[in-house]
Protein backbone atom coordinates (compact mmCIF):
# COMPACT_ATOMS: atom_id res chain seq x y z
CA UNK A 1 107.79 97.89 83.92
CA UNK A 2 105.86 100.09 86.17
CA UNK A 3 102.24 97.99 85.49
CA UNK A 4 104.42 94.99 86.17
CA UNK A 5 105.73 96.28 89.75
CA UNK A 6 102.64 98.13 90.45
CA UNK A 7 100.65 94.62 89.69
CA UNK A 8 103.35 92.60 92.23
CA UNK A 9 103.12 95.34 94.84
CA UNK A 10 98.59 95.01 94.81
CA UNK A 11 98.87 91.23 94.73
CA UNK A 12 101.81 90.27 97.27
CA UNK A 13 103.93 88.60 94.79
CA UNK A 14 108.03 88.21 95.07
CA UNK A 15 109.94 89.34 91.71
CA UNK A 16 112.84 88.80 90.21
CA UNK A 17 115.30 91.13 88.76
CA UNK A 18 118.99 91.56 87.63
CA UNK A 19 120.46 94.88 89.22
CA UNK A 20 124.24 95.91 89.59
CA UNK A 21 125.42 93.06 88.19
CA UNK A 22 123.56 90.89 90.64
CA UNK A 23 120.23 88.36 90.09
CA UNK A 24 117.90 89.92 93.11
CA UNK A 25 115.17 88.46 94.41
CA UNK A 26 112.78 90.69 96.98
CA UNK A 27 109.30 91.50 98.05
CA UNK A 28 108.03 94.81 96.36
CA UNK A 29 106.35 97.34 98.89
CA UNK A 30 106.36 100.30 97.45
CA UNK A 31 106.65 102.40 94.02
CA UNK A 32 107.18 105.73 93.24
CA UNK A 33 109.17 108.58 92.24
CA UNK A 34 112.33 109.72 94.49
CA UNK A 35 113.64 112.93 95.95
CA UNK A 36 115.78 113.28 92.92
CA UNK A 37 113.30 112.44 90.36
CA UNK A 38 114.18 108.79 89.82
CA UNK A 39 111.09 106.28 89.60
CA UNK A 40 112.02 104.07 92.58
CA UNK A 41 111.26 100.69 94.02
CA UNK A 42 111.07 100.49 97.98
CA UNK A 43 111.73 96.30 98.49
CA UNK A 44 112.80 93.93 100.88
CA UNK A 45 115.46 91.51 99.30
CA UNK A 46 115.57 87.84 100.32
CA UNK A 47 117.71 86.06 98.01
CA UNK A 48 120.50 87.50 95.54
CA UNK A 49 123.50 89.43 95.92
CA UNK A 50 124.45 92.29 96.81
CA UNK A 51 127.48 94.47 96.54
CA UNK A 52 126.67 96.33 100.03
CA UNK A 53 124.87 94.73 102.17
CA UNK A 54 124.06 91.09 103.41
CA UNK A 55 121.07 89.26 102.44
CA UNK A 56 118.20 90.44 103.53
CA UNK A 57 117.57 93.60 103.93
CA UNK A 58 115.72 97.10 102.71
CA UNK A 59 116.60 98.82 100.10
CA UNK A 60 115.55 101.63 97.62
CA UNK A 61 115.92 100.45 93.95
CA UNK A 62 116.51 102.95 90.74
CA UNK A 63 113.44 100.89 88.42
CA UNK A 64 116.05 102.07 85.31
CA UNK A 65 118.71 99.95 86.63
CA UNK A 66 116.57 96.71 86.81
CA UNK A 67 116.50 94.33 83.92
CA UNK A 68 114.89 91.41 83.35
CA UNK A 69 111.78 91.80 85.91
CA UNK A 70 109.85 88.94 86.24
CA UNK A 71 106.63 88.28 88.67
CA UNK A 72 106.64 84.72 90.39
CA UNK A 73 104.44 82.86 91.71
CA UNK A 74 105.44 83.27 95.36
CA UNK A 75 103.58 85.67 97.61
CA UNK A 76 104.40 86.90 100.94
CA UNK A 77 103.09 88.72 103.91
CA UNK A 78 102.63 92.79 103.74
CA UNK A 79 103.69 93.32 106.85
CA UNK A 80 107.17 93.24 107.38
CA UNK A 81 108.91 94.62 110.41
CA UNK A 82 110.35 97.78 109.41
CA UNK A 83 108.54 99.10 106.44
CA UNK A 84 106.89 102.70 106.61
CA UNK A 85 103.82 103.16 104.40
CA UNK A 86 104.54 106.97 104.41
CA UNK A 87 107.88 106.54 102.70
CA UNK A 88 109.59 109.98 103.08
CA UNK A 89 112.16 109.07 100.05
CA UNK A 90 109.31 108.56 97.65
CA UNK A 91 106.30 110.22 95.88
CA UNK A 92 103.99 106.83 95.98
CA UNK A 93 102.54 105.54 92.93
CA UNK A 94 101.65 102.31 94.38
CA UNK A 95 101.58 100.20 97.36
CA UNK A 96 100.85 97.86 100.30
């Protein structure tokens, strides 16, 4: 799964996911490992649901808890308001 996120992150492209019981659909900025050793995705969700928050919004994904990841063909822009390239929550494997 991490190729797969790693590839969406380098080319701009939206994914698809199921997560807590909710179909999610976000923009993948960054990938990497958290504070407490968890492999994390650092996204901006667009469509879905959400048992927290309303749609959209940040949020920090545990990459275990996704299921059925799937790359579309959709691609956005990597520069949305409020995303930090130095993520302090995450070791960085890959992104924008």
């Amino acid at each position: 799964m991490t190729s797969k996120i790693c590839q969406a992150i380098q080319e701009s492209r939206i994914i698809e996911f199921h997560y807590d019981g909710h179909y999610r659909k976000v923009e993948p900025y960054c990938h990497g490992t958290s504070k407490r050793g968890k492999e994390s995705l650092r996204a901006y969700q667009i469509a879905g649901g959400s048992n927290s928050r309303s749609i959209p919004f940040w949020r920090l994904f545990t990459v275990a808890k996704i299921g059925d990841l799937s790359l579309t063909d959709e691609t956005f822009q990597g520069n949305r308001p409020g995303y930090n390239p130095n993520d302090k929550d995450l070791r960085v494997h890959c992104n924008i």
